[in-house]
C-alpha atoms as a PDB file:
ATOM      1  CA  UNK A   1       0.000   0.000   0.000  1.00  0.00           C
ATOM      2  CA  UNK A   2       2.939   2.550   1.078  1.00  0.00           C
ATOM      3  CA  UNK A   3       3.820   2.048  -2.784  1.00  0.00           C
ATOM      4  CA  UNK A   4       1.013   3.204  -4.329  1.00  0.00           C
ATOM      5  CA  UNK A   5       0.994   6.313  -1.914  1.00  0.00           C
ATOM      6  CA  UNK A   6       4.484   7.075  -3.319  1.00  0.00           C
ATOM      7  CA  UNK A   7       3.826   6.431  -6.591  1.00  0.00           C
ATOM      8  CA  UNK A   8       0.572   8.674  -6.893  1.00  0.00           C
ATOM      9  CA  UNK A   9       2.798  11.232  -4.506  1.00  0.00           C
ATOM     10  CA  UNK A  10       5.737  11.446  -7.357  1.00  0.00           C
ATOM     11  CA  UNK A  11       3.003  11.405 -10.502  1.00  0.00           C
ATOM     12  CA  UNK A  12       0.827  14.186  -8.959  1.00  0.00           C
ATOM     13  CA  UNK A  13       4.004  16.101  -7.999  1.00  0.00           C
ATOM     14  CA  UNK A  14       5.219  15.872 -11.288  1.00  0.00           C
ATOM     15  CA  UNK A  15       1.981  16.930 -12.843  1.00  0.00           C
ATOM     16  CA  UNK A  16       2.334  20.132  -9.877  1.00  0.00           C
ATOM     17  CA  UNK A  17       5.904  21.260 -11.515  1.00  0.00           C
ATOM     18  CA  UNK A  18       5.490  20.823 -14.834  1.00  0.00           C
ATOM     19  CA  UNK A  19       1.940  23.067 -14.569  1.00  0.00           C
ATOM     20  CA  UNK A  20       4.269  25.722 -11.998  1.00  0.00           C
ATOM     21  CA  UNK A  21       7.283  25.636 -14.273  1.00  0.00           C
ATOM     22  CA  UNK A  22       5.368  26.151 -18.088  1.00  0.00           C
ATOM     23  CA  UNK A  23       3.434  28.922 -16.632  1.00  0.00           C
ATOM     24  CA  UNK A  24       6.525  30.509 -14.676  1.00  0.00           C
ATOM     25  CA  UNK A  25       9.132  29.717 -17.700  1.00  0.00           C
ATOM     26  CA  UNK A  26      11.882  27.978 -15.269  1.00  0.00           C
ATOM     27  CA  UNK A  27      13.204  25.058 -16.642  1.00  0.00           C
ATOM     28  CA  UNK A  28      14.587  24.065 -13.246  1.00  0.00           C
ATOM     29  CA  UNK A  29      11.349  23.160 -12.226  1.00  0.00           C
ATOM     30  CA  UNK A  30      10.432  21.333 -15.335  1.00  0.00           C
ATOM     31  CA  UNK A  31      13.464  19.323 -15.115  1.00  0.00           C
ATOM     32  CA  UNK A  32      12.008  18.657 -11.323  1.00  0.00           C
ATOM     33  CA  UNK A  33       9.169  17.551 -12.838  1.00  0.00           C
ATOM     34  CA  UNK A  34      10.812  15.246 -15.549  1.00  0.00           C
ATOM     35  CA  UNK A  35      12.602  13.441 -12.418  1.00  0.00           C
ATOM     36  CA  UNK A  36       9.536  13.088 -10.589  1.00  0.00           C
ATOM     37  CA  UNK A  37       7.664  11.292 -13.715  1.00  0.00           C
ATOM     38  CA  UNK A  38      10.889   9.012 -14.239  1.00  0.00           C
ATOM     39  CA  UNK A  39      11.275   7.855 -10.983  1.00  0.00           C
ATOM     40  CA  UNK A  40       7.273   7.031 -10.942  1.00  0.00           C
ATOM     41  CA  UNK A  41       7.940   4.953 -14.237  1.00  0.00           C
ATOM     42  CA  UNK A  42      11.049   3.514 -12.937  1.00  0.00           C
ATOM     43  CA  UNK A  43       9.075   2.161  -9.924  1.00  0.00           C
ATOM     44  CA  UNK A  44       6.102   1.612 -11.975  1.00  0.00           C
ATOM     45  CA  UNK A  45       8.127  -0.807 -14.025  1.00  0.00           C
ATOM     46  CA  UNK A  46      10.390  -2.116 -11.318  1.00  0.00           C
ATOM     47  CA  UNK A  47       7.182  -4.570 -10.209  1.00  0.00           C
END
């Protein structure tokens, strides 16, 4: 269970920075973003 809590806690943070970063124009937090969707793939996969 403490997966899927992490899982939907790194997709729906990702979704968070890469809405903040394309309105604000920083690609630092896009590139947070990208991290956030590849580690939930990563652990998406990893199963």
């Amino acid at each position: 269970m403490k997966r899927w809590i992490v899982l939907a806690a790194c997709l729906l943070g990702a979704l968070a920075c890469y809405t903040l970063g394309f309105q604000e124009g920083s690609f630092v937090i896009i590139g947070v973003g990208v991290a956030l969707e590849l580690a939930f793939w990563l652990n998406l996969l990893k199963s």
